[in-house]
PDB file of N, CA and C in Angstrom:
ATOM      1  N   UNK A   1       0.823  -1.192   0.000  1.00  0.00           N
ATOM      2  CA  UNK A   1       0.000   0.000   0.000  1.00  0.00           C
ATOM      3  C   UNK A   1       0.867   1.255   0.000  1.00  0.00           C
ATOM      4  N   UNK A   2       2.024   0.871   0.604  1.00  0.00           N
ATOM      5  CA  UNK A   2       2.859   2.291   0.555  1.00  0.00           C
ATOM      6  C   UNK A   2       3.142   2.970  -0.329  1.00  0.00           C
ATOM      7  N   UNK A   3       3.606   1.561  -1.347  1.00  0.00           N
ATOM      8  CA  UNK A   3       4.093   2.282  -2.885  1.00  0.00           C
ATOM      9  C   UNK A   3       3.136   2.589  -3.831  1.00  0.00           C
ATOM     10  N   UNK A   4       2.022   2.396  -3.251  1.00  0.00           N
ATOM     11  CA  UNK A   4       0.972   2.722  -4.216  1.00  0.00           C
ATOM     12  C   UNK A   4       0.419   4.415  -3.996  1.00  0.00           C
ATOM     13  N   UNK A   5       1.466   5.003  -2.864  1.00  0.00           N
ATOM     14  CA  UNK A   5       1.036   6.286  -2.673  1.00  0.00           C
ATOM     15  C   UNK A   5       2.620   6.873  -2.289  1.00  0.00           C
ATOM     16  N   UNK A   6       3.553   5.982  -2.289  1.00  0.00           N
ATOM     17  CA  UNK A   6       4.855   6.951  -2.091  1.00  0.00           C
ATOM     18  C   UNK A   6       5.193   6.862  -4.001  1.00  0.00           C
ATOM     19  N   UNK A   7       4.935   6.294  -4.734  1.00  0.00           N
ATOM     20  CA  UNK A   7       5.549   6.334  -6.119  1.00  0.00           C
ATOM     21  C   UNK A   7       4.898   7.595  -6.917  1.00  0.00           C
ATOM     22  N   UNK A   8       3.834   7.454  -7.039  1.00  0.00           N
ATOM     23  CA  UNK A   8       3.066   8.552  -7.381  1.00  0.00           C
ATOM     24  C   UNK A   8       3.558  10.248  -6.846  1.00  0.00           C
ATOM     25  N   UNK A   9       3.732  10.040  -5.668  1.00  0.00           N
ATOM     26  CA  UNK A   9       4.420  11.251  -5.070  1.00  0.00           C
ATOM     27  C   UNK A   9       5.754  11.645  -5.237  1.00  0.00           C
ATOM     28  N   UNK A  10       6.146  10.751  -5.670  1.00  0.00           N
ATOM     29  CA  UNK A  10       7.513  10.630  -6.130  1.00  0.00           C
ATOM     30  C   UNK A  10       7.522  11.416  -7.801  1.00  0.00           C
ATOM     31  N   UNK A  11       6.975  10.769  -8.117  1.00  0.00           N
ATOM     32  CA  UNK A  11       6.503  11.234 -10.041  1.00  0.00           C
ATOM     33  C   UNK A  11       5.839  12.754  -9.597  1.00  0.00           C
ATOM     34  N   UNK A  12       4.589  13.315  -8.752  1.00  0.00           N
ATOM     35  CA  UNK A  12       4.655  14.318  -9.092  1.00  0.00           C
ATOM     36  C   UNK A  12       5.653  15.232  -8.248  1.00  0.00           C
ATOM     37  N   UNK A  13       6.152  15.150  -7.569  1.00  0.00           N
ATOM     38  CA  UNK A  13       7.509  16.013  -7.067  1.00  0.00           C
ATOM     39  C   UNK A  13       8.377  16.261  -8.046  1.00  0.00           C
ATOM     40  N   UNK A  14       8.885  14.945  -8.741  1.00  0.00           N
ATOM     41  CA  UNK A  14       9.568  15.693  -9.856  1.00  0.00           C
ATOM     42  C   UNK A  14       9.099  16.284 -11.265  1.00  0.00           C
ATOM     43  N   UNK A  15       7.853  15.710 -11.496  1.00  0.00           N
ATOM     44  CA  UNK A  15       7.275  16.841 -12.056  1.00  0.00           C
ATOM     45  C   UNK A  15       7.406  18.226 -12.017  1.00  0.00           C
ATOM     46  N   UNK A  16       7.098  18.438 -10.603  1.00  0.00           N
ATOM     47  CA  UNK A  16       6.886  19.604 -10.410  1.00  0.00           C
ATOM     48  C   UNK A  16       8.186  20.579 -10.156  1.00  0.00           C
ATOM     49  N   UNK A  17       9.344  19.749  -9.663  1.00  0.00           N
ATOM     50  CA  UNK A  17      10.784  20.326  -9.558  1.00  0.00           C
ATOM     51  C   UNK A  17      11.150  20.442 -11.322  1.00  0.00           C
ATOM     52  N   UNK A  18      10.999  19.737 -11.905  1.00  0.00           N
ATOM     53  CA  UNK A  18      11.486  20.127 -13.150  1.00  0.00           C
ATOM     54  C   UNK A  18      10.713  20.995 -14.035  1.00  0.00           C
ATOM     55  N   UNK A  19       9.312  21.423 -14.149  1.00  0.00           N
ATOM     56  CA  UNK A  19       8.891  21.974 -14.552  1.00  0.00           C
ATOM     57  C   UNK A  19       8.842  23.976 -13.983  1.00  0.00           C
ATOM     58  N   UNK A  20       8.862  24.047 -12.817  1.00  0.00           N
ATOM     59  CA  UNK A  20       9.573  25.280 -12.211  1.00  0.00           C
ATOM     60  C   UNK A  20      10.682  25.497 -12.289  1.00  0.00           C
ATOM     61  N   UNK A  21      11.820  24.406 -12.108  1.00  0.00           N
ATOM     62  CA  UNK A  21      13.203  24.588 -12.404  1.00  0.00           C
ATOM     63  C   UNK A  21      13.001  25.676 -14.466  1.00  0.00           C
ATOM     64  N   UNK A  22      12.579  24.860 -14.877  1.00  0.00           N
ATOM     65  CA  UNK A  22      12.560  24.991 -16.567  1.00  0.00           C
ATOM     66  C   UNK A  22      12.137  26.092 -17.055  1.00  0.00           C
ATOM     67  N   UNK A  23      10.486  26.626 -15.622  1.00  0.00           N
ATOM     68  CA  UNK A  23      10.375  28.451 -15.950  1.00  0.00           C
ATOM     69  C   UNK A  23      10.759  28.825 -15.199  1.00  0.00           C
ATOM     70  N   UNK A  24      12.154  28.482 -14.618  1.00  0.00           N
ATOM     71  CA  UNK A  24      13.148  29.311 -13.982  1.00  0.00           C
ATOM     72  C   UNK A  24      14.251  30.110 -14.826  1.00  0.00           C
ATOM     73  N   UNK A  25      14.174  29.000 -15.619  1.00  0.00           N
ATOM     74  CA  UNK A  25      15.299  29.126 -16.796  1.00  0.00           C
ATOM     75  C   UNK A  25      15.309  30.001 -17.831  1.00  0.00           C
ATOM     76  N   UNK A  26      13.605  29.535 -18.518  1.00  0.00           N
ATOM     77  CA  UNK A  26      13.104  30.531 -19.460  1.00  0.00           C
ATOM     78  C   UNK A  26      11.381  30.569 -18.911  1.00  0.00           C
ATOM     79  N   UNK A  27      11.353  32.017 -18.814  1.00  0.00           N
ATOM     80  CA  UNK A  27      10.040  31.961 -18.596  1.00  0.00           C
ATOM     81  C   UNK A  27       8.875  32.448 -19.589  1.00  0.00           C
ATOM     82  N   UNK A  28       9.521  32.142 -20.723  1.00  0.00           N
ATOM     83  CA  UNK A  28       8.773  32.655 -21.830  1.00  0.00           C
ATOM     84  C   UNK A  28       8.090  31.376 -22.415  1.00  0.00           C
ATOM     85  N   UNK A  29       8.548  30.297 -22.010  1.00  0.00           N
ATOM     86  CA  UNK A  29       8.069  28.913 -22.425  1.00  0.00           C
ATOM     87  C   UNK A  29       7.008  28.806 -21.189  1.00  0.00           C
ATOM     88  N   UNK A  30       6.909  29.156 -20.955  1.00  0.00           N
ATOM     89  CA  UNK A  30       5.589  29.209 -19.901  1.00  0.00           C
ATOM     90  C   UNK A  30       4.374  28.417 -20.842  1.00  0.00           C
ATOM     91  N   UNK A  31       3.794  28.293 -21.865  1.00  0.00           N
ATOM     92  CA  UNK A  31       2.487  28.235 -22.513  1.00  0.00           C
ATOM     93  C   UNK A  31       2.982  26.636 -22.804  1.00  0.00           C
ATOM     94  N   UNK A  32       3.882  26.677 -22.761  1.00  0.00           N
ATOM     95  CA  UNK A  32       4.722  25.323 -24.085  1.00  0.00           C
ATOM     96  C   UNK A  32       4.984  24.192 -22.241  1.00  0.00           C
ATOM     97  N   UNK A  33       5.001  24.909 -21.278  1.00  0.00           N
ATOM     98  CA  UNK A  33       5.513  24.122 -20.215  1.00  0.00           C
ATOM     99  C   UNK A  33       4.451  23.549 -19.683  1.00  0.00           C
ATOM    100  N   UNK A  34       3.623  24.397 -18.936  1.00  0.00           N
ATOM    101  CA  UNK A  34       2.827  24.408 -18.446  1.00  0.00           C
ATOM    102  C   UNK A  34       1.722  23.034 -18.878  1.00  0.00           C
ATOM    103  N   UNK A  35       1.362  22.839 -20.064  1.00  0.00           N
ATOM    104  CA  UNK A  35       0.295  22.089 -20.591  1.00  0.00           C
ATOM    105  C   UNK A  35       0.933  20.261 -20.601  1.00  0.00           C
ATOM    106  N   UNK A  36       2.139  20.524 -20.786  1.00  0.00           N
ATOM    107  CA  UNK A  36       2.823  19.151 -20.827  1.00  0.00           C
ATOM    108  C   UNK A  36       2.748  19.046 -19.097  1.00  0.00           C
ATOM    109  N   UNK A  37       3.151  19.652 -18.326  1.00  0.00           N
ATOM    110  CA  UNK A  37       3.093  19.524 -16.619  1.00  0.00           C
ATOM    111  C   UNK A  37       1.562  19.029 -16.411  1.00  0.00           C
ATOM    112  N   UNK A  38       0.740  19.505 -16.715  1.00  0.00           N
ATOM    113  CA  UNK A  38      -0.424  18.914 -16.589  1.00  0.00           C
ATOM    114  C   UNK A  38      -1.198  18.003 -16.745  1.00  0.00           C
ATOM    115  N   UNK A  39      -0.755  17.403 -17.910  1.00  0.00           N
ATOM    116  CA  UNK A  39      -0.905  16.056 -18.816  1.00  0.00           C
ATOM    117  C   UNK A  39      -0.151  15.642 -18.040  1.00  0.00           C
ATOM    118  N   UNK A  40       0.971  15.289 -17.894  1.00  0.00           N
ATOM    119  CA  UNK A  40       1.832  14.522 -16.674  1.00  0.00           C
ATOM    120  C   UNK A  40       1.429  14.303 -15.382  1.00  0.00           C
ATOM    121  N   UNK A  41       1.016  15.334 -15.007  1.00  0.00           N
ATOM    122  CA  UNK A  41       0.039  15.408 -13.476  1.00  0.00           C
ATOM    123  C   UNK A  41      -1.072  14.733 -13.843  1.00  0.00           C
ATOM    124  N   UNK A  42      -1.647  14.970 -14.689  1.00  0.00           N
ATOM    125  CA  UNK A  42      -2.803  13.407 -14.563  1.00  0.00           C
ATOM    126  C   UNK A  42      -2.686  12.324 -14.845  1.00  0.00           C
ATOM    127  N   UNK A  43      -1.691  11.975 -15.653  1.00  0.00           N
ATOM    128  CA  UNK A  43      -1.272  10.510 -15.746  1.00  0.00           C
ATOM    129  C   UNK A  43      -0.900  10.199 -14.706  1.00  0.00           C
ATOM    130  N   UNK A  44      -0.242  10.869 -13.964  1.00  0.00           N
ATOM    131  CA  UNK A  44       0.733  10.056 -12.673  1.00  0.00           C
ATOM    132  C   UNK A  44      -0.688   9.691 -11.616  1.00  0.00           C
ATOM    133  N   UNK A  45      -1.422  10.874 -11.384  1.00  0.00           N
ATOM    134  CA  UNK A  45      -2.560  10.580 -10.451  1.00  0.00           C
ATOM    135  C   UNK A  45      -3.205   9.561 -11.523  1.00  0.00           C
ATOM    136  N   UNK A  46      -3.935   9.110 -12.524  1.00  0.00           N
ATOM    137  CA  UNK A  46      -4.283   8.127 -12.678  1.00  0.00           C
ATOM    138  C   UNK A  46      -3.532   6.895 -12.367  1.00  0.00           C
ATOM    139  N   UNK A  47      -2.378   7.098 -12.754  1.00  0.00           N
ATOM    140  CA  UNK A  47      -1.602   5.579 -12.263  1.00  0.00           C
ATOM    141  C   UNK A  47      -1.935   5.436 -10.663  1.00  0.00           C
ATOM    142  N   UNK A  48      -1.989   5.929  -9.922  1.00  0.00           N
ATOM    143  CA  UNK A  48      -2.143   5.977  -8.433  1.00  0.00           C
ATOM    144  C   UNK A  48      -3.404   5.679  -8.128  1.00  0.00           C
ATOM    145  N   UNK A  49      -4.283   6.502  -8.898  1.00  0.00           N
ATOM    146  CA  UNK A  49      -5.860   5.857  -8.514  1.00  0.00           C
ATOM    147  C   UNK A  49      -6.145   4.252  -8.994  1.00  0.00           C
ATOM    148  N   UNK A  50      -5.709   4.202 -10.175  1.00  0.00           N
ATOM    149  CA  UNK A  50      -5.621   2.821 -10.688  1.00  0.00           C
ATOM    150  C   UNK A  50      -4.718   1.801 -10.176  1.00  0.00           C
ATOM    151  N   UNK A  51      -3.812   2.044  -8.938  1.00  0.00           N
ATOM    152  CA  UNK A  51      -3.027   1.588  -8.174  1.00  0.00           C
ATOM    153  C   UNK A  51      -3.765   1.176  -6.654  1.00  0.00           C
ATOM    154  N   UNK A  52      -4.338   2.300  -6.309  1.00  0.00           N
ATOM    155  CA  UNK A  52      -5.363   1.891  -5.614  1.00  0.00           C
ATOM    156  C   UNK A  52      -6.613   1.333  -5.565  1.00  0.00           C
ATOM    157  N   UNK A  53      -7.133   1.265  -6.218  1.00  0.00           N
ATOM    158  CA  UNK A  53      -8.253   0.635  -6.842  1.00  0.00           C
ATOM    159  C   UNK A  53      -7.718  -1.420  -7.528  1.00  0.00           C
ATOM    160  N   UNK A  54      -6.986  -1.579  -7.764  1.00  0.00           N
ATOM    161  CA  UNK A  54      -6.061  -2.591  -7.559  1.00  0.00           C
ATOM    162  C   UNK A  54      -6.188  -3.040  -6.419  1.00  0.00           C
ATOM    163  N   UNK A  55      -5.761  -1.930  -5.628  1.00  0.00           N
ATOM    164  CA  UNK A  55      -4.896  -2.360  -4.199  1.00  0.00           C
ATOM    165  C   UNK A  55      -6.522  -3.048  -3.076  1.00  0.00           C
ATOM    166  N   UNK A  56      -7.313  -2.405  -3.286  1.00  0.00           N
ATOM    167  CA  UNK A  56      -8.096  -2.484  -2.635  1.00  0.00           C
ATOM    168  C   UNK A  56      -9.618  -3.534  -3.120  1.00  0.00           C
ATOM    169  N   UNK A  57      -9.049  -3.581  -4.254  1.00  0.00           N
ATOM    170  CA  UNK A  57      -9.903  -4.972  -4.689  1.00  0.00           C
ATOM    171  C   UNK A  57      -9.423  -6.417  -4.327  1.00  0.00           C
ATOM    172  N   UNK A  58      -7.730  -6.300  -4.333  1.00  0.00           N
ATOM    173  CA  UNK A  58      -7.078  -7.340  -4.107  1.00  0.00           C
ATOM    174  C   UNK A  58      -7.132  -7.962  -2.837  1.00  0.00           C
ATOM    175  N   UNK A  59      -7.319  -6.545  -1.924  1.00  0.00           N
ATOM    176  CA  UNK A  59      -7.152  -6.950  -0.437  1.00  0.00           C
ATOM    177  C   UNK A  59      -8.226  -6.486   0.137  1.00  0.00           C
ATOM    178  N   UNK A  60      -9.355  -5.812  -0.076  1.00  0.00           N
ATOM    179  CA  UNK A  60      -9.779  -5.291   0.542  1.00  0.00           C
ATOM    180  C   UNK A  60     -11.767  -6.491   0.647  1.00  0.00           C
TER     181      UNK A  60
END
């Protein structure tokens, strides 16, 4: 159960460190960054919901 909520957190942390790092860098890519960070942020939370939902059929 752990990794079904420490992995996910893991994926969006660095999401999110690399995508601020990147409009740190240039912040004119802002439009071009932003939309890919987001799409990423929901895949990762789907993998996690679909991780749990797994988790809790299996065992629950």
């Amino acid at each position: 159960m752990v990794l079904t909520i420490v992995g996910p957190s893991a994926v969006i942390a660095a999401i999110g460190f690399a995508s601020i790092r990147a409009l740190g860098r240039n912040p004119s890519a802002a439009p071009k960054i932003l939309p890919a960070m987001i799409v990423s942020l929901v895949f990762a939370e789907a993998v996690a919901i679909i991780g749990l939902l797994v988790l809790f059929h299996l065992f629950g």
